[in-house]
Protein backbone atom coordinates (compact mmCIF):
# COMPACT_ATOMS: atom_id res chain seq x y z
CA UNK A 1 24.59 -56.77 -23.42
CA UNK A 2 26.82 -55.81 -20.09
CA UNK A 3 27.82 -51.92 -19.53
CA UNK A 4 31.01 -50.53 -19.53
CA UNK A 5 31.86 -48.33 -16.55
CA UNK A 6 33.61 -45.29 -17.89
CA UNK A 7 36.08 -44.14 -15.73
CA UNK A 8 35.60 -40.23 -15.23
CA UNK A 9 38.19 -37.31 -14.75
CA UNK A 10 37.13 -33.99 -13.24
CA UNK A 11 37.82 -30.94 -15.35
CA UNK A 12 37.80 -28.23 -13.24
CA UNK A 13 40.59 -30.05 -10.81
CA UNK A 14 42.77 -30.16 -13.46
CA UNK A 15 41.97 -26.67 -14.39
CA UNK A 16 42.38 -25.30 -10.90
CA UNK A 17 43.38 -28.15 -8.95
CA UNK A 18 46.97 -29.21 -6.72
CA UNK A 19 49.88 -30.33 -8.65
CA UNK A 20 48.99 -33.80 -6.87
CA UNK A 21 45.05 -33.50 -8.02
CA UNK A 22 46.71 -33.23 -11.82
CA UNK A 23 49.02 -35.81 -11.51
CA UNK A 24 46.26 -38.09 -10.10
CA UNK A 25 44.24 -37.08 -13.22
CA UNK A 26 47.23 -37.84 -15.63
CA UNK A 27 47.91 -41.28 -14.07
CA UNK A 28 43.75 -41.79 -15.03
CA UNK A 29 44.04 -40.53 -18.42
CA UNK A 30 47.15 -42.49 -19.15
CA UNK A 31 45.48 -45.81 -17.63
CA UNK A 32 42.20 -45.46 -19.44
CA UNK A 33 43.04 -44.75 -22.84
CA UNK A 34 45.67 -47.11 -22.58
CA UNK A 35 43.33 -49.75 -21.65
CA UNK A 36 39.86 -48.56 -23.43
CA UNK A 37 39.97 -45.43 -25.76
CA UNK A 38 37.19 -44.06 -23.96
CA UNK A 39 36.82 -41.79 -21.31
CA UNK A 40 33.91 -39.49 -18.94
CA UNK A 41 34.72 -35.54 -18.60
CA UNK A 42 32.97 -34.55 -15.65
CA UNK A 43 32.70 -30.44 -14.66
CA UNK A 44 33.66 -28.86 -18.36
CA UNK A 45 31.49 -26.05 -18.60
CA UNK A 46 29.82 -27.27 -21.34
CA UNK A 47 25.71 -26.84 -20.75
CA UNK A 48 23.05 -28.66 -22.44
CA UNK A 49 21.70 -25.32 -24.77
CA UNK A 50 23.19 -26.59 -27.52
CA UNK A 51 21.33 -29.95 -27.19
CA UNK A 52 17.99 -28.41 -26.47
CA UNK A 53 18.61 -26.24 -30.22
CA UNK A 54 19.32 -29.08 -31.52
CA UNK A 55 15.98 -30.99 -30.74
CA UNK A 56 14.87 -27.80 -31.80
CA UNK A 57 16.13 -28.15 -35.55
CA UNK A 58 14.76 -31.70 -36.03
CA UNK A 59 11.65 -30.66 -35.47
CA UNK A 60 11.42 -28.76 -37.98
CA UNK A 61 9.56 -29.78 -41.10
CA UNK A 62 11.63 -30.88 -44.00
CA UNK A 63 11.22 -28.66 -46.37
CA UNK A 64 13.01 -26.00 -44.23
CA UNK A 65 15.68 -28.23 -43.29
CA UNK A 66 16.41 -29.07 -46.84
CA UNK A 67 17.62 -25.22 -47.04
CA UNK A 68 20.47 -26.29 -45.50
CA UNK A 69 21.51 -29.63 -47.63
CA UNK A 70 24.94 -29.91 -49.70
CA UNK A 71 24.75 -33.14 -51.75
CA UNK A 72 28.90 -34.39 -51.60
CA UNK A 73 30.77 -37.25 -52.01
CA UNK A 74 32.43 -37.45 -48.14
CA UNK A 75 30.27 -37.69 -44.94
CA UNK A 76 32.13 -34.78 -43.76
CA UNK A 77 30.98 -32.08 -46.14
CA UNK A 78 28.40 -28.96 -43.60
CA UNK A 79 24.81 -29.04 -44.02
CA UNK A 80 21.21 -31.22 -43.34
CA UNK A 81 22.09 -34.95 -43.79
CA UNK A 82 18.35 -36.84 -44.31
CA UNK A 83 18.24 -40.02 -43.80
CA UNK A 84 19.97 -42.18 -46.78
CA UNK A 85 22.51 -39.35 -48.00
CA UNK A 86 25.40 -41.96 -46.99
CA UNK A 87 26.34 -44.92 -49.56
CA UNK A 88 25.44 -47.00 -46.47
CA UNK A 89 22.16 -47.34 -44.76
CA UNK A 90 21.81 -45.04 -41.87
CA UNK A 91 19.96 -44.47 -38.52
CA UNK A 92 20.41 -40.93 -38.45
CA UNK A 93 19.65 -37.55 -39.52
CA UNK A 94 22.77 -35.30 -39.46
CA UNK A 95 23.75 -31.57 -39.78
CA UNK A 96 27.91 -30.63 -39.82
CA UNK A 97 28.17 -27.17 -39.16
CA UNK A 98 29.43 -24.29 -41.59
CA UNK A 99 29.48 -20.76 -40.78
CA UNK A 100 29.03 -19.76 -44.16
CA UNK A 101 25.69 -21.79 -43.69
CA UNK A 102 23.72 -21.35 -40.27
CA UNK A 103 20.62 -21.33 -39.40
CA UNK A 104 19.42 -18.81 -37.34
CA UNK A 105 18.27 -20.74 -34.46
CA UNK A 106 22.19 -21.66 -34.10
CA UNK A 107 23.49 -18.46 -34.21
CA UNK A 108 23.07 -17.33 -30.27
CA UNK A 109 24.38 -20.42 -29.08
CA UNK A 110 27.21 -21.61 -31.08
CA UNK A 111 29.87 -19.35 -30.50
CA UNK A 112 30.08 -20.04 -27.23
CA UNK A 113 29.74 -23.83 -27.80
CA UNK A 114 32.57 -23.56 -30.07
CA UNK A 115 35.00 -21.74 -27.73
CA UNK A 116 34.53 -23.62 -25.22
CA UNK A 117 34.45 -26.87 -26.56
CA UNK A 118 37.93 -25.68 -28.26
CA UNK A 119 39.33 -24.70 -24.69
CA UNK A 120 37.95 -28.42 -23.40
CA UNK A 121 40.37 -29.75 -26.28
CA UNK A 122 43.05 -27.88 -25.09
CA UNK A 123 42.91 -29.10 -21.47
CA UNK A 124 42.68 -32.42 -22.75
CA UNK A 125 45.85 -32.28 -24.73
CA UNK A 126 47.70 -30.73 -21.49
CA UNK A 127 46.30 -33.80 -19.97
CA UNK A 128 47.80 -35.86 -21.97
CA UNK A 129 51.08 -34.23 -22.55
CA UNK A 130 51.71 -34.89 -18.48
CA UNK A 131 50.17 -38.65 -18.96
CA UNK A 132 52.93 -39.45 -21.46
CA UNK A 133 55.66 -37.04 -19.83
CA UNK A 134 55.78 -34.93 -23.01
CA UNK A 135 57.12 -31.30 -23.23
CA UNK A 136 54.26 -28.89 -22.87
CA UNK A 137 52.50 -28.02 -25.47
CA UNK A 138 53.46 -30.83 -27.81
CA UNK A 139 49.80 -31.86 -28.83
CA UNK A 140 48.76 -28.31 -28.91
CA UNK A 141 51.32 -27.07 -31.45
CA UNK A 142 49.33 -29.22 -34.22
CA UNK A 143 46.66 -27.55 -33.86
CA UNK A 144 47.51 -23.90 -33.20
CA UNK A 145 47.39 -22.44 -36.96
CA UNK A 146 43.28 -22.31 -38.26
CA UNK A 147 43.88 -25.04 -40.50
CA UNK A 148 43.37 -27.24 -37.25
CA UNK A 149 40.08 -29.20 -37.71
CA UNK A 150 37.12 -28.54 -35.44
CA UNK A 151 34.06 -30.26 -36.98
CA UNK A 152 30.58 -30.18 -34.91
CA UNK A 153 28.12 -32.45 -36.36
CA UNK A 154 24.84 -32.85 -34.92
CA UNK A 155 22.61 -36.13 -35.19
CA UNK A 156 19.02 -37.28 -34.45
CA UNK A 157 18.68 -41.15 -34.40
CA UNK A 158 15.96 -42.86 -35.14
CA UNK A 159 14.18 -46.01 -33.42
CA UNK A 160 15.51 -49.12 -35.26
CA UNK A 161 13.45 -52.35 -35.86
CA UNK A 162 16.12 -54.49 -35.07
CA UNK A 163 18.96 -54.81 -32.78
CA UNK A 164 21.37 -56.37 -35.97
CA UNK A 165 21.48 -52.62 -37.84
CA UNK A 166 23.02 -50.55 -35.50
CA UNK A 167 26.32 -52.71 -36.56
CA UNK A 168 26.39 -50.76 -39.94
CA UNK A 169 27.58 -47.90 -38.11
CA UNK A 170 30.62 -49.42 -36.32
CA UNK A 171 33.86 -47.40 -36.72
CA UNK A 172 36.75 -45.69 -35.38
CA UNK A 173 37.23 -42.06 -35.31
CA UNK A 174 39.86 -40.75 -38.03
CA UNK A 175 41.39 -37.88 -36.45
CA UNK A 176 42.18 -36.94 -32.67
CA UNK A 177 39.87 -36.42 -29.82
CA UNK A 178 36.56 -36.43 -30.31
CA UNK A 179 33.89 -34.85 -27.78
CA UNK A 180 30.60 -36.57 -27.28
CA UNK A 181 27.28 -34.75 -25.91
CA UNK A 182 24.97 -37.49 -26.08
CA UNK A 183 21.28 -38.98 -24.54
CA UNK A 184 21.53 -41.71 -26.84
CA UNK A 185 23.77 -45.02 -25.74
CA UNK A 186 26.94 -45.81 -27.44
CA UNK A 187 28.52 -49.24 -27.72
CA UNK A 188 31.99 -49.56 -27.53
CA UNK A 189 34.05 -52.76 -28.33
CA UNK A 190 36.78 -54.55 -26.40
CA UNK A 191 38.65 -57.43 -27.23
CA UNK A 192 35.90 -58.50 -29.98
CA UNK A 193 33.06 -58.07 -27.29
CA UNK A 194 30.51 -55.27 -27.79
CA UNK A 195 29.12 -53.41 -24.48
CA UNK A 196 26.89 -50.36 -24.27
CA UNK A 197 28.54 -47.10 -22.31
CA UNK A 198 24.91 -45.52 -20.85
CA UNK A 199 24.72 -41.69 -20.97
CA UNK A 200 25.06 -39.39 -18.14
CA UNK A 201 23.46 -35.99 -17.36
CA UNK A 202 26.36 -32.55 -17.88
CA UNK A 203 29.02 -35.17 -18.62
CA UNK A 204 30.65 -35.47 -21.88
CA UNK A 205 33.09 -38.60 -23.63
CA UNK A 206 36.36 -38.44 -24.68
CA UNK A 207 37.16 -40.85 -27.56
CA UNK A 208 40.63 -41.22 -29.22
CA UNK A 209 40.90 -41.19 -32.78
CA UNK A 210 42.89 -43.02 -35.49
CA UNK A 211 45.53 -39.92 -35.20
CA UNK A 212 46.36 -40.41 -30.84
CA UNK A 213 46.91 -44.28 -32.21
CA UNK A 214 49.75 -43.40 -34.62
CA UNK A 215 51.49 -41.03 -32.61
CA UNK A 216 51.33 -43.21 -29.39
CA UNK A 217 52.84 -46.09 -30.99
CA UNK A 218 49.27 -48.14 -30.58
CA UNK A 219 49.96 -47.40 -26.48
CA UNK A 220 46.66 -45.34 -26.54
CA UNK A 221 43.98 -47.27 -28.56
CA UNK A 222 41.42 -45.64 -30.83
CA UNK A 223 38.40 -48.26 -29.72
CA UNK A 224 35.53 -49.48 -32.17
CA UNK A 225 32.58 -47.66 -31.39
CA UNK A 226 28.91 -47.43 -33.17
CA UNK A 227 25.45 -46.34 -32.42
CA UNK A 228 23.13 -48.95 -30.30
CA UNK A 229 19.87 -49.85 -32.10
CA UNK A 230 17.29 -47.39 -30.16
CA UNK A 231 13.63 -47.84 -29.41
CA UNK A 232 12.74 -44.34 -28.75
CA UNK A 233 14.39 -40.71 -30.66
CA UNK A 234 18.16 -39.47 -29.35
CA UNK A 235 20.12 -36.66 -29.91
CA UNK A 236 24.06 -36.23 -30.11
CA UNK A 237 26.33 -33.57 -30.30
CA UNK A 238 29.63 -34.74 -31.72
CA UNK A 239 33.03 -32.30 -31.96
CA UNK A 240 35.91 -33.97 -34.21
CA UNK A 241 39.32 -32.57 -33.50
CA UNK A 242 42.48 -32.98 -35.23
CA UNK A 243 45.84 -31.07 -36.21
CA UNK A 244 46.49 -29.22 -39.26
CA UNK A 245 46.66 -31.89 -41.92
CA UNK A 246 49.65 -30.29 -43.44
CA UNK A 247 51.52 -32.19 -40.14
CA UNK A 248 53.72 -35.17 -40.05
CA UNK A 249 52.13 -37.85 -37.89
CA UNK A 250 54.47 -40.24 -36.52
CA UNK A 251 55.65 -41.49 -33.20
CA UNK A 252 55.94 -39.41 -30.68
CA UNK A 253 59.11 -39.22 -28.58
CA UNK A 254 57.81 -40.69 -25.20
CA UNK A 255 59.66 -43.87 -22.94
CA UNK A 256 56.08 -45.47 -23.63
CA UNK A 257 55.26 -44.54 -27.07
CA UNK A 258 58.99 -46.10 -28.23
CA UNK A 259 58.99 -48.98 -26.33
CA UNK A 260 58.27 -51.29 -29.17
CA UNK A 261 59.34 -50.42 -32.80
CA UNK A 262 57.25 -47.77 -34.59
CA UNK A 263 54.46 -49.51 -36.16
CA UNK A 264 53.51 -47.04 -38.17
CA UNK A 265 55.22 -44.99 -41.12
CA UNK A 266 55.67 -41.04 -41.17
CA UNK A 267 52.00 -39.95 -42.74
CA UNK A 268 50.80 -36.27 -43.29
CA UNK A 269 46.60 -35.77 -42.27
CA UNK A 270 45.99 -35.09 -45.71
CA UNK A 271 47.38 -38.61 -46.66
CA UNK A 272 46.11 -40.55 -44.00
CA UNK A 273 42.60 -38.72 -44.08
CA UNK A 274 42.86 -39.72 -47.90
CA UNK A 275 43.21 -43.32 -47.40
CA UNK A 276 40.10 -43.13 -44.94
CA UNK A 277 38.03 -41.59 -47.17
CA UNK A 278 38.59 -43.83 -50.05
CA UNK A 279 38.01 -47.06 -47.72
CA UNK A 280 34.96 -45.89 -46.88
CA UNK A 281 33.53 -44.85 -50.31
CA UNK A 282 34.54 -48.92 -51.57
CA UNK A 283 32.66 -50.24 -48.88
């Protein structure tokens, strides 16, 4: 299987950079997602604590992990996922945060994970307001109130026997951005052709979900992704972002986004999360 090379945009110039350095970086954004879904954040601030913690709660023995399992209908519900909580067969060992349910060795480290993983999301939505020449703040006002979703899941995969399972896993992401922390190698899929995206030290992906699809008119694609089969353990830290489901999303108001008829109908989160949810518990 070939690899992708994932184009890469440098935080900290947009942050602090020349007008010119953050129009170069808008030009990038607009050109990748347009053309992959997938991006590399390079210089975001974001360490690797919160990865060594979480190697650090796997290895704990089961019993005490257990302490922390919800048993739910939806894969989004917080707490320990073993192995086999999902209808579907899995590769990995999960935990969704909850602050009403942490463990301890989270509770020095998250905070700060949290904030600033919710200031990368808020750079990346001024990003993309300049790539599609949108009024400022026009992603960000979604997600201002705290009904804005911020979900940080944690997973440990496990080494696969065969190449063929990891393609249980394929999916798109329902909501907006997502942030990826990873050691383990994602595949991606283009044009009905799968290629793996290898990890790279301090850097983070970008993927856009199901949400940046609708409201850019299918300009900006949310790309198939899943989990390559492994040989040996890997760690992920995953952030989901998206607005307050109470919002309206529909096609934006950009010269891109409205170039071709809207293919999509006016749908709140709540509805469109719904219809997700439901498609995923038939199959």
């Amino acid at each position: 299987m070939c690899s992708l090379n994932i184009n890469e945009i440098d935080i900290s110039k947009f942050i602090s950079g020349t007008n010119e350095e953050k129009k170069e970086i808008a030009l990038l954004f607009d050109k990748t997602f347009h053309e992959y879904g997938i991006i590399r954040l390079i210089n975001t601030n974001i360490t690797s604590i919160l990865m060594d913690k979480t190697k650090e709660f796997f290895s704990l023995n089961l019993e005490t992990k257990l302490k922390y399992y919800i048993k739910g209908p939806h894969y989004d519900i917080p707490g320990y996922k073993p192995i086999g909580f999902d209808t579907f067969k899995s590769q990995s060992k999960q935990f969704n945060f909850s602050n009403d349910q942490l463990p301890e060795i989270f509770r020095d480290v998250l905070p700060e994970y949290i904030l600033k993983a919710r200031q990368l999301i808020s750079y990346v939505h001024n990003i993309a307001d300049m790539a599609l020449e949108l009024d400022d703040n026009t992603f960000e006002k979604n997600y201002a109130n705290d009904n804005a979703i911020f979900m940080l899941r944690l997973a440990k995969y496990i080494p696969m026997k065969n190449e063929q399972q990891s393609a249980l896993g394929e999916h798109q992401d329902y909501l907006g951005f997502t942030l990826i922390q990873n050691d383990d190698v994602p595949e991606v899929n283009l044009n009905g052709k799968w290629f793996r995206v290898e990890s790279k030290p301090d850097t983070l992906l970008l993927v856009a979900g199901e949400f940046i699809e609708i409201w850019t008119n299918n300009y900006w694609r949310s790309i198939l992704h899943r989990v390559a089969a492994v040989n040996q353990l890997r760690y992920s830290i995953i952030l989901f972002s998206g607005p307050d489901l109470n919002c309206v999303i529909q096609t934006l108001p950009c010269k891109k986004c409205i170039e071709q008829p809207s293919k999509y109908a006016p749908i709140t989160g709540y509805e469109h999360l719904e219809q997700r949810r439901k498609a995923a518990i038939r199959n």
